[in-house]
Protein backbone atom coordinates (compact mmCIF):
# COMPACT_ATOMS: atom_id res chain seq x y z
CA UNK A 1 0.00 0.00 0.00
CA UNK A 2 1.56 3.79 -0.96
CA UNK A 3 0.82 5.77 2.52
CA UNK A 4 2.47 8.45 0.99
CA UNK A 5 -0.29 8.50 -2.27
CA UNK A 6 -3.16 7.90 0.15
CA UNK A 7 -2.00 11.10 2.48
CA UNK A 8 -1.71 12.49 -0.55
CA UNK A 9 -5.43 11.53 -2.10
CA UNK A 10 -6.71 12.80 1.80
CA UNK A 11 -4.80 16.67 1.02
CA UNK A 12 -6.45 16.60 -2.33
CA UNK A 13 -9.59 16.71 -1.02
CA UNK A 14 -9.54 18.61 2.06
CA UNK A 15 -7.81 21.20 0.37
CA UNK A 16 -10.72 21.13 -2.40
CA UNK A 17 -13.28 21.65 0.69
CA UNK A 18 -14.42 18.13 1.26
CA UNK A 19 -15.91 17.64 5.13
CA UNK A 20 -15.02 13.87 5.39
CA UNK A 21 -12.69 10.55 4.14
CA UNK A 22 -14.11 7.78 3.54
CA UNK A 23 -11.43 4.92 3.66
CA UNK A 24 -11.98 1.36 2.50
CA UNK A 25 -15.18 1.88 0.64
CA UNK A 26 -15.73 0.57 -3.08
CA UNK A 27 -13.17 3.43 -4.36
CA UNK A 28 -11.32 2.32 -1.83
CA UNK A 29 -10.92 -1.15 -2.49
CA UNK A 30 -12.11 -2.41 0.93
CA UNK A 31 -13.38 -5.90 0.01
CA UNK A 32 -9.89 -6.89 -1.40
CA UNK A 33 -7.65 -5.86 1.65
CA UNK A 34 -6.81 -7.54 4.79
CA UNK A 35 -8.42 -6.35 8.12
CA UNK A 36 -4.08 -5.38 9.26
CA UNK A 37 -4.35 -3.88 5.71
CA UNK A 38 -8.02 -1.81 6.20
CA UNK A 39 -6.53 -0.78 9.49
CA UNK A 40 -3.29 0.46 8.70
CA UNK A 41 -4.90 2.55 5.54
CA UNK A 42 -7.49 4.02 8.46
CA UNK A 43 -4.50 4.70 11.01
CA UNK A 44 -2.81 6.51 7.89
CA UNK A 45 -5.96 8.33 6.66
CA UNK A 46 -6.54 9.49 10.52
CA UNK A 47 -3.11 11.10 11.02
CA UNK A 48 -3.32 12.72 7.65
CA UNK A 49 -6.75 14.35 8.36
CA UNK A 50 -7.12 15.05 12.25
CA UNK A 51 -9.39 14.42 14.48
CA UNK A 52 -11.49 17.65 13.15
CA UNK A 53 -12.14 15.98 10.22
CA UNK A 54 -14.67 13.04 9.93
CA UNK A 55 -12.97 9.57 9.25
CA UNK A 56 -15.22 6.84 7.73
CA UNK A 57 -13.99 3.19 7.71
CA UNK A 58 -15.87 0.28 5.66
CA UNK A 59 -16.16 -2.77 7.70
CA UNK A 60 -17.69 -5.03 4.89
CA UNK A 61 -17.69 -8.61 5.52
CA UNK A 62 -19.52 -11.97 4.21
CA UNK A 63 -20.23 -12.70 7.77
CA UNK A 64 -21.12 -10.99 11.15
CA UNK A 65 -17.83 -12.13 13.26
CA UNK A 66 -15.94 -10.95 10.46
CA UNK A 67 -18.16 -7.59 10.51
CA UNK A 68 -18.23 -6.94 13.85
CA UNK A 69 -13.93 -7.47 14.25
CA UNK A 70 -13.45 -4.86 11.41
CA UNK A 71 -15.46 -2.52 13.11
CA UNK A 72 -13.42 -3.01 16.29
CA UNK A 73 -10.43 -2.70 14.27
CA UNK A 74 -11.65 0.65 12.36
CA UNK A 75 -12.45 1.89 15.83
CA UNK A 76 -8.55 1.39 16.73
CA UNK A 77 -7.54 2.89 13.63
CA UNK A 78 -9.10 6.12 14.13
CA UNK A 79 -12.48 5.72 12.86
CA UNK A 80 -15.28 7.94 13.99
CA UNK A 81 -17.73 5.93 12.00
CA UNK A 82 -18.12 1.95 10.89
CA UNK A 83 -20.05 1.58 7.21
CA UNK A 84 -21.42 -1.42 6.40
CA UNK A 85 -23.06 -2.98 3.05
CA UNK A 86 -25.44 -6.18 3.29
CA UNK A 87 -23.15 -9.28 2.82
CA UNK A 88 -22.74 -10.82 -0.54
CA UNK A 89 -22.02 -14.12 -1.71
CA UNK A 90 -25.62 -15.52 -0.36
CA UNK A 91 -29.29 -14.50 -1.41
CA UNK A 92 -30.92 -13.21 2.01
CA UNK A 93 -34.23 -12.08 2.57
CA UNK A 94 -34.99 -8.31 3.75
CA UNK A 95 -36.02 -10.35 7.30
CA UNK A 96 -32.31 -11.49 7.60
CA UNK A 97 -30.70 -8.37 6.05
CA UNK A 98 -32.43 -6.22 8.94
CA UNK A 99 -31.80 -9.12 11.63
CA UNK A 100 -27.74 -8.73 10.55
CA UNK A 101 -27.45 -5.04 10.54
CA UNK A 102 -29.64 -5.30 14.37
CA UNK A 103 -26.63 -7.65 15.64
CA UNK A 104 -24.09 -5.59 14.21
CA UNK A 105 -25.41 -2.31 15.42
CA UNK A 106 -25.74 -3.79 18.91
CA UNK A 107 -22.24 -5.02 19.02
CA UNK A 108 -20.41 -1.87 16.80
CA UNK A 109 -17.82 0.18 18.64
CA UNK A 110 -18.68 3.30 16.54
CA UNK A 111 -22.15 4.62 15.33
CA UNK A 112 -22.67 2.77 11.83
CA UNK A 113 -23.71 4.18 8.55
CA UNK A 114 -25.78 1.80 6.35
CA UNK A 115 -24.44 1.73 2.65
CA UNK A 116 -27.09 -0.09 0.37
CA UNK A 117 -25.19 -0.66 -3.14
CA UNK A 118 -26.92 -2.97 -4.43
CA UNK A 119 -24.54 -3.44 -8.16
CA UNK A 120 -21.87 -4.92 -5.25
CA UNK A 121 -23.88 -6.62 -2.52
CA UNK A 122 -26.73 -7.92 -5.06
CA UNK A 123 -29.96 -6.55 -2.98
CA UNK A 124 -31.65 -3.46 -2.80
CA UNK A 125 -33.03 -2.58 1.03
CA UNK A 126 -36.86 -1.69 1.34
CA UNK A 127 -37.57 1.62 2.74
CA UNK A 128 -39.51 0.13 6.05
CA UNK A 129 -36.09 -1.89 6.25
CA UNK A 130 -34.48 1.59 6.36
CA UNK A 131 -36.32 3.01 8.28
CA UNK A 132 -36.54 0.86 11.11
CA UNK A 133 -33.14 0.55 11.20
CA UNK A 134 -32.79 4.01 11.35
CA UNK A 135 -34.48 4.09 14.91
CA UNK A 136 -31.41 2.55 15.96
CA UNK A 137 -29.18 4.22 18.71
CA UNK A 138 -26.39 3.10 17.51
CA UNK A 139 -27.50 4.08 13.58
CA UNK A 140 -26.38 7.57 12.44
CA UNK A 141 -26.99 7.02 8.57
CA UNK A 142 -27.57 5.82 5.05
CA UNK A 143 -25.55 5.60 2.39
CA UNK A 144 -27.69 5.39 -1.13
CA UNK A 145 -25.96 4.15 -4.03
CA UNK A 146 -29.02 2.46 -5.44
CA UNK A 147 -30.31 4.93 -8.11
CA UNK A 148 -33.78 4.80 -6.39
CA UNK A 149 -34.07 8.62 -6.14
CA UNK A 150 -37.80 7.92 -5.30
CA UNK A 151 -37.27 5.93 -2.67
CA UNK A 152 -34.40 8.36 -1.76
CA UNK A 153 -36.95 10.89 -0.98
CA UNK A 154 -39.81 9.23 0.98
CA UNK A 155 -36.77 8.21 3.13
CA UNK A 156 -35.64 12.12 4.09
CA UNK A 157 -39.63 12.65 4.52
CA UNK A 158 -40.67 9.82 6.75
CA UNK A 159 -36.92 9.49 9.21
CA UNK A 160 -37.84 11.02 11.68
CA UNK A 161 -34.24 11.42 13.56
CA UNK A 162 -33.27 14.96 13.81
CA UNK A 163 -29.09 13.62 13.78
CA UNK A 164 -29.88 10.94 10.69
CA UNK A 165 -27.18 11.48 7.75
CA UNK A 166 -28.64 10.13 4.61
CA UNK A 167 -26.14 10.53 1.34
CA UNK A 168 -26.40 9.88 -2.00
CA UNK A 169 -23.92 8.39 -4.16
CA UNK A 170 -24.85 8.99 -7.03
CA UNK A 171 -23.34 11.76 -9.75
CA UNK A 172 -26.30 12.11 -11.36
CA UNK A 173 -28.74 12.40 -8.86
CA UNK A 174 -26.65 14.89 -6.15
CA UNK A 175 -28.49 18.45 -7.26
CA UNK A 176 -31.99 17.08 -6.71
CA UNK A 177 -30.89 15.22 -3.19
CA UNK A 178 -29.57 17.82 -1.92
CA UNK A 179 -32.73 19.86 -2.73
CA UNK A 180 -34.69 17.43 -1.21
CA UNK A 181 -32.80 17.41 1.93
CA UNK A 182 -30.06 15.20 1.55
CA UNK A 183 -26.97 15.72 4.25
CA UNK A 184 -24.32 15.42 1.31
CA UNK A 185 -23.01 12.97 -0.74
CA UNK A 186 -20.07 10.17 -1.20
CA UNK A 187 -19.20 9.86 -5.23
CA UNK A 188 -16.56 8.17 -6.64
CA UNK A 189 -16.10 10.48 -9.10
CA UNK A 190 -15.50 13.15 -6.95
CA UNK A 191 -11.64 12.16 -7.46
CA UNK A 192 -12.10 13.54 -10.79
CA UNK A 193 -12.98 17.20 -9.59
CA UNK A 194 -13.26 17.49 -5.70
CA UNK A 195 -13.65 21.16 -5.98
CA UNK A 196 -16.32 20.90 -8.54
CA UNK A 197 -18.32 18.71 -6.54
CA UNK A 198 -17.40 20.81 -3.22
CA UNK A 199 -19.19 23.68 -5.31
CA UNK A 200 -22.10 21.75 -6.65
CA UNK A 201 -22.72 20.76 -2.71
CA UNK A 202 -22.70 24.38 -1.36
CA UNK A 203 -24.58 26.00 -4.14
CA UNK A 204 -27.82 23.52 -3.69
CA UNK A 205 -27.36 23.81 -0.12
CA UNK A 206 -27.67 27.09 -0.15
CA UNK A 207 -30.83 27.34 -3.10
CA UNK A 208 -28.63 28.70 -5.70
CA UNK A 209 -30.53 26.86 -8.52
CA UNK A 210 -28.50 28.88 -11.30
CA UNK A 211 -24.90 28.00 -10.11
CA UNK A 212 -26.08 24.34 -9.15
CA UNK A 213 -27.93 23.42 -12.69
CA UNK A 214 -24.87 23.54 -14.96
CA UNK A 215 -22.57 22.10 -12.12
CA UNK A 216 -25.04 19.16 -12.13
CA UNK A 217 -24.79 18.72 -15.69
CA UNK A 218 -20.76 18.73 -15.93
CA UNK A 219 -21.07 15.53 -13.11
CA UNK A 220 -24.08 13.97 -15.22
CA UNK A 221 -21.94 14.45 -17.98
CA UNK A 222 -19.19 12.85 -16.24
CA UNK A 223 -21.24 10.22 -15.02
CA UNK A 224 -22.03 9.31 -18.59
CA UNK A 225 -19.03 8.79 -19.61
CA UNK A 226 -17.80 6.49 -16.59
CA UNK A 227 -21.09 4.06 -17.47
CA UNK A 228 -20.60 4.18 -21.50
CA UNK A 229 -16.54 3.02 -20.46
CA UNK A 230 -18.24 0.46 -18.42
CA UNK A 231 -20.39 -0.70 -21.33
CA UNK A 232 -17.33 -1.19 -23.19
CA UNK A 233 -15.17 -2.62 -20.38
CA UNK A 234 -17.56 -4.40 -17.80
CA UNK A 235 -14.82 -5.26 -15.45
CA UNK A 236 -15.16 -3.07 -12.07
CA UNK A 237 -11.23 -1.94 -12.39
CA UNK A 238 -12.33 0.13 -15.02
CA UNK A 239 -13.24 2.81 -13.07
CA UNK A 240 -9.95 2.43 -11.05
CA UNK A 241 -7.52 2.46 -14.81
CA UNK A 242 -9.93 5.86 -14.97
CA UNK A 243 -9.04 7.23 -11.70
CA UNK A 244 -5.49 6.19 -11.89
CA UNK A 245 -4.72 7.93 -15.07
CA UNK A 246 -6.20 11.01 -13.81
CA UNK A 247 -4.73 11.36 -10.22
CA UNK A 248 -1.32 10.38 -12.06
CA UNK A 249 -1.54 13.50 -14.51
CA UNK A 250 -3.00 15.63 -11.73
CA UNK A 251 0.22 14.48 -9.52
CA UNK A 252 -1.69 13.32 -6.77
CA UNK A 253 -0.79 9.89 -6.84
CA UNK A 254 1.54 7.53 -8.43
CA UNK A 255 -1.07 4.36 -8.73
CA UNK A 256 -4.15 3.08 -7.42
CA UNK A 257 -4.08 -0.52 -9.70
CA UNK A 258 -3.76 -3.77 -8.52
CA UNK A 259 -0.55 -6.01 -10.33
CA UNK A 260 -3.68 -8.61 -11.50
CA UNK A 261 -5.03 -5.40 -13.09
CA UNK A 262 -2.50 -5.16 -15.59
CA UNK A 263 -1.86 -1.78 -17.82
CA UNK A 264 -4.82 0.43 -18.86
CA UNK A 265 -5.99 -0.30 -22.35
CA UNK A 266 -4.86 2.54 -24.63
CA UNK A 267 -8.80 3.69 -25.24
CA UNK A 268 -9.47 4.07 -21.32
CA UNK A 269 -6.16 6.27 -20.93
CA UNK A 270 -7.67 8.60 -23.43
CA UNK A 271 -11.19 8.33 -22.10
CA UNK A 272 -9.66 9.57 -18.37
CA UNK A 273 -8.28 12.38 -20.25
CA UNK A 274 -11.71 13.51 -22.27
CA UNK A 275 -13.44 12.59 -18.68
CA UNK A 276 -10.83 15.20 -16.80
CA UNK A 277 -11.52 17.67 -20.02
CA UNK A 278 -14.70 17.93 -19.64
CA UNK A 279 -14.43 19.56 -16.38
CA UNK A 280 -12.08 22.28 -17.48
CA UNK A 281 -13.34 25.84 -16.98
CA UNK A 282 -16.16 24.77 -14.18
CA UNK A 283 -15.37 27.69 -12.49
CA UNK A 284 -17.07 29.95 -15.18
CA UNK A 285 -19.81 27.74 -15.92
């Protein structure tokens, strides 16, 4: 693992304005490391950010002991907050989702945000599921990357927990969230742009319609890109080749790919530049 490239990912986006890090996520690569690994990125994440700044760990798992030990390891890493996806692998009822995340929120050494991604963990959580979980002492949030901006918004109107974070994660979708009352949002693409996205946030916070509409549409735009590269190249790492090529021209970091990856396929190298183009001259827009 580069600890010098990851503390240098974490300046990148504080100094673009960003409020959090989220370490060991999907962008992250969470599901492929070790729990010494997830810890020792979390641990290097937490000294490069402070203790001002909001440290998220993912504590995926295909099982509960396995869950609820990277949770206590995020929580000796720094953590200030344990995020958690329903486990793969196995088909489980909405019944058995709910009755994991219970036994995990019971047992958590940190509040825990709920991620439901359902393209990684192959279900899609009900909104009752939500919100009962939601009533949870130990349950400060939800993570949507589901697409389901209609069940996205019956969500902010029926919690009703004054502290509840819920996110998108979603490109496409962040203006209208955010105008519906979403707390913020955790994008991938973000990596592409942090101040752009930093921007986006504050002007639909704030109701400015007319600097948030053509912000939106440079990270739509940008979002369309990243899915027609997927419909050419399926494989998940495609997003990561993206990434890679642009924090590598930007200086930020010398590699995100795995060895098993192998090189970026010449297309993809020139799609990460179009996709870094396309956010030139946001500032005006």
């Amino acid at each position: 693992m580069d600890h010098d490239g990851l503390r240098s990912v974490c300046r990148y986006m504080l100094d673009a304005g960003c409020h959090a890090i989220f370490v060991a996520g999907s962008t992250g690569r969470g599901p492929w490391f070790d729990r010494e690994a997830r810890s020792a990125a979390c641990r290097t994440v937490a000294e490069a950010i402070g203790a001002d700044r909001m440290l998220f760990a993912g504590c995926m798992a295909s099982g509960l002991a396995d869950m609820i030990e990277n949770a206590k390891a995020a929580a000796g890493a720094g953590a200030q907050v344990v995020v958690l996806t329903a486990p793969g692998y196995f088909a489980y009822s909405q019944q058995e989702i709910e009755a994991i995340f219970l036994r995990f929120a019971d047992r958590s050494p940190l509040p825990v945000m709920i991620y439901d991604i359902p393209a990684f963990a192959g279900t899609e959580l009900e909104l009752d599921l939500v919100t009962r979980l939601a009533q949870h002492g130990n349950v400060m949030g939800f993570k949507d990357s589901s697409a389901n901006m209609d069940r996205f918004g019956k969500l902010i109107e029926v919690v009703d927990e004054p502290d509840f974070v819920v996110l998108q994660g979603k490109e496409h979708l962040l203006a209208d969230s955010l105008v519906a009352g979403a707390s913020g949002f955790v994008v991938s693409l973000a990596h592409v742009e942090p101040a752009m996205f930093v921007e986006l946030y504050r002007a639909a916070r704030s109701g400015d319609a007319r600097r948030a509409a053509p912000l939106q549409e440079t990270a739509t735009r940008l979002w369309q890109r990243m899915v027609s590269a997927f419909e050419r190249r399926p494989e998940t790492s495609t997003m990561f080749h993206l990434l890679d090529c642009i924090l590598r021209a930007r200086g930020v970091c010398g590699n995100i790919v795995l060895d098993h990856e192998g090189e970026a396929p010449p297309w993809l190298a020139d799609w990460a530049r179009g996709s870094a183009e396309l956010c030139q001259g946001w500032q005006a827009a």
